[in-house]
Protein backbone atom coordinates (compact mmCIF):
# COMPACT_ATOMS: atom_id res chain seq x y z
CA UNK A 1 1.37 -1.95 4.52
CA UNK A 2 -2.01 -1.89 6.07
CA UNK A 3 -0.54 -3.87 9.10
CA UNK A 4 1.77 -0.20 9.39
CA UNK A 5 -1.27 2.18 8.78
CA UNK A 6 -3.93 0.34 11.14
CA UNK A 7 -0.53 0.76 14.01
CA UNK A 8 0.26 4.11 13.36
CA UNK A 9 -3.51 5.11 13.33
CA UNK A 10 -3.43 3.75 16.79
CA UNK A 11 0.04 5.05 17.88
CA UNK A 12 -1.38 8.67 16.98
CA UNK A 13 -4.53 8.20 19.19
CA UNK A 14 -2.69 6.20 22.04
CA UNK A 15 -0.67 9.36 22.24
CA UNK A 16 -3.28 12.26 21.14
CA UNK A 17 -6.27 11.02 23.12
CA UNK A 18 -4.61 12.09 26.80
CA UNK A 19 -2.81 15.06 25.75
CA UNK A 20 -6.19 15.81 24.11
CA UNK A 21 -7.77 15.06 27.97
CA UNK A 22 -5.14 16.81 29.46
CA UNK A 23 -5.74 20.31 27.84
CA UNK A 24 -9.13 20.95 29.70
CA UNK A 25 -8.56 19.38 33.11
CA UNK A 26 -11.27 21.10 34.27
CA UNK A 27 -14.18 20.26 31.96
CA UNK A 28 -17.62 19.84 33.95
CA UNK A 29 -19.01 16.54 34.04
CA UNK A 30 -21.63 17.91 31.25
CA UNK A 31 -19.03 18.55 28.71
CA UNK A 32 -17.70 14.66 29.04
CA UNK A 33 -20.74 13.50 26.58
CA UNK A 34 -19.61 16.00 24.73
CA UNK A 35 -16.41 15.60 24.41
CA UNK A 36 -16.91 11.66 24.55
CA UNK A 37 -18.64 12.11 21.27
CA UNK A 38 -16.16 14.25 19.71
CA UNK A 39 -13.89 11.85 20.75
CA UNK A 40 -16.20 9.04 18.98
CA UNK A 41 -16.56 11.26 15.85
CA UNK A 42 -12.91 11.70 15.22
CA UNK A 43 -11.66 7.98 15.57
CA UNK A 44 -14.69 7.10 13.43
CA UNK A 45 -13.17 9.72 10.91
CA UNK A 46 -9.67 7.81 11.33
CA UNK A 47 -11.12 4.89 11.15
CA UNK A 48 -12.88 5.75 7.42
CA UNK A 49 -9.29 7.62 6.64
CA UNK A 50 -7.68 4.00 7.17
CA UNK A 51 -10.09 2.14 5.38
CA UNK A 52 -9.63 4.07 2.34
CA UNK A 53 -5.91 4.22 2.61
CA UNK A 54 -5.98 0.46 3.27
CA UNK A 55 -7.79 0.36 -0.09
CA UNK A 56 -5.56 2.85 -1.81
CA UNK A 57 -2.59 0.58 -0.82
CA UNK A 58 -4.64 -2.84 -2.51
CA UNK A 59 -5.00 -0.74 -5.70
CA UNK A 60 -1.23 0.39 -5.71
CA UNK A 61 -0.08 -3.65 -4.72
CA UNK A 62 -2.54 -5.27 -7.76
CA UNK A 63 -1.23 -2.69 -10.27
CA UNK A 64 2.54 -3.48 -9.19
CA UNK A 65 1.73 -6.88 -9.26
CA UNK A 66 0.09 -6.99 -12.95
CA UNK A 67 3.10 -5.01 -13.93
CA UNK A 68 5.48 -7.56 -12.66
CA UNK A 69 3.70 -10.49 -14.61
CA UNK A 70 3.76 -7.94 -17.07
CA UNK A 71 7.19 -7.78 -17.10
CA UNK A 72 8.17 -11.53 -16.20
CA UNK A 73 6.47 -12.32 -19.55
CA UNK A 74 8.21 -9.91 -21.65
CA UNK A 75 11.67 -10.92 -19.94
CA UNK A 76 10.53 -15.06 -21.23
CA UNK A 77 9.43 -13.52 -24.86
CA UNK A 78 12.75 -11.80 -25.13
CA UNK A 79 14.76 -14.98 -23.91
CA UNK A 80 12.68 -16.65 -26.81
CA UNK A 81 13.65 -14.34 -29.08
CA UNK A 82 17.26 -14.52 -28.03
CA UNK A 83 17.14 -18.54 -28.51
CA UNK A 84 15.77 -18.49 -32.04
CA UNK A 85 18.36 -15.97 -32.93
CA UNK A 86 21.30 -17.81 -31.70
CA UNK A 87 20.01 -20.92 -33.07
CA UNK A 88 19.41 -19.12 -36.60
CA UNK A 89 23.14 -17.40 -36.50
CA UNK A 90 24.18 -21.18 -35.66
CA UNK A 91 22.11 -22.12 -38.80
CA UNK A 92 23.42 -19.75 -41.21
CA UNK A 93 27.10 -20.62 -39.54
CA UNK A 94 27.05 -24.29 -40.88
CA UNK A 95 25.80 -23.60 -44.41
CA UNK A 96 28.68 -21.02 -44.27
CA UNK A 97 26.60 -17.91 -44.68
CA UNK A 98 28.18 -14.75 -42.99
């Protein structure tokens, strides 16, 4: 998941950086720190956006993760549970109980 983030962060500014360039073709050569810097600013900006997405997406895969063990253990306790009935019907089956 971060793998597709980080790529699509960089898709977006492959494509928006020169159609970004290309609306102001004719920019003096004083606005390019400018605009250099704004450029700068806003893949810094992405960059912190991604970074906390990337650590949204950690939270979201530990909790699904703790809820699987979760889950894997309450699947063996019922399984358990399932044995010791069987094996108490079975029980109560040779003493001739109903």
């Amino acid at each position: 998941m971060k793998v597709v983030l980080s790529r699509l962060l960089w898709c977006g500014l492959v494509l928006a950086v020169p159609a970004w360039a290309a609306q102001n073709p004719a920019a003096s050569a004083s606005q390019a720190p400018v605009q250099q810097k704004q450029l700068e600013q806003a893949i810094s900006s992405q960059q912190g956006e991604v970074k906390r997405l990337q650590g949204d997406v950690q939270k979201e895969e530990s909790r699904t993760h703790k809820a699987d063990e979760k889950l894997k253990q309450q699947d063996q306790q019922i399984a358990d549970l399932q044995r010791q009935l069987k094996a108490l019907q079975a029980g109560q089956q040779g003493t001739g109980h109903p």
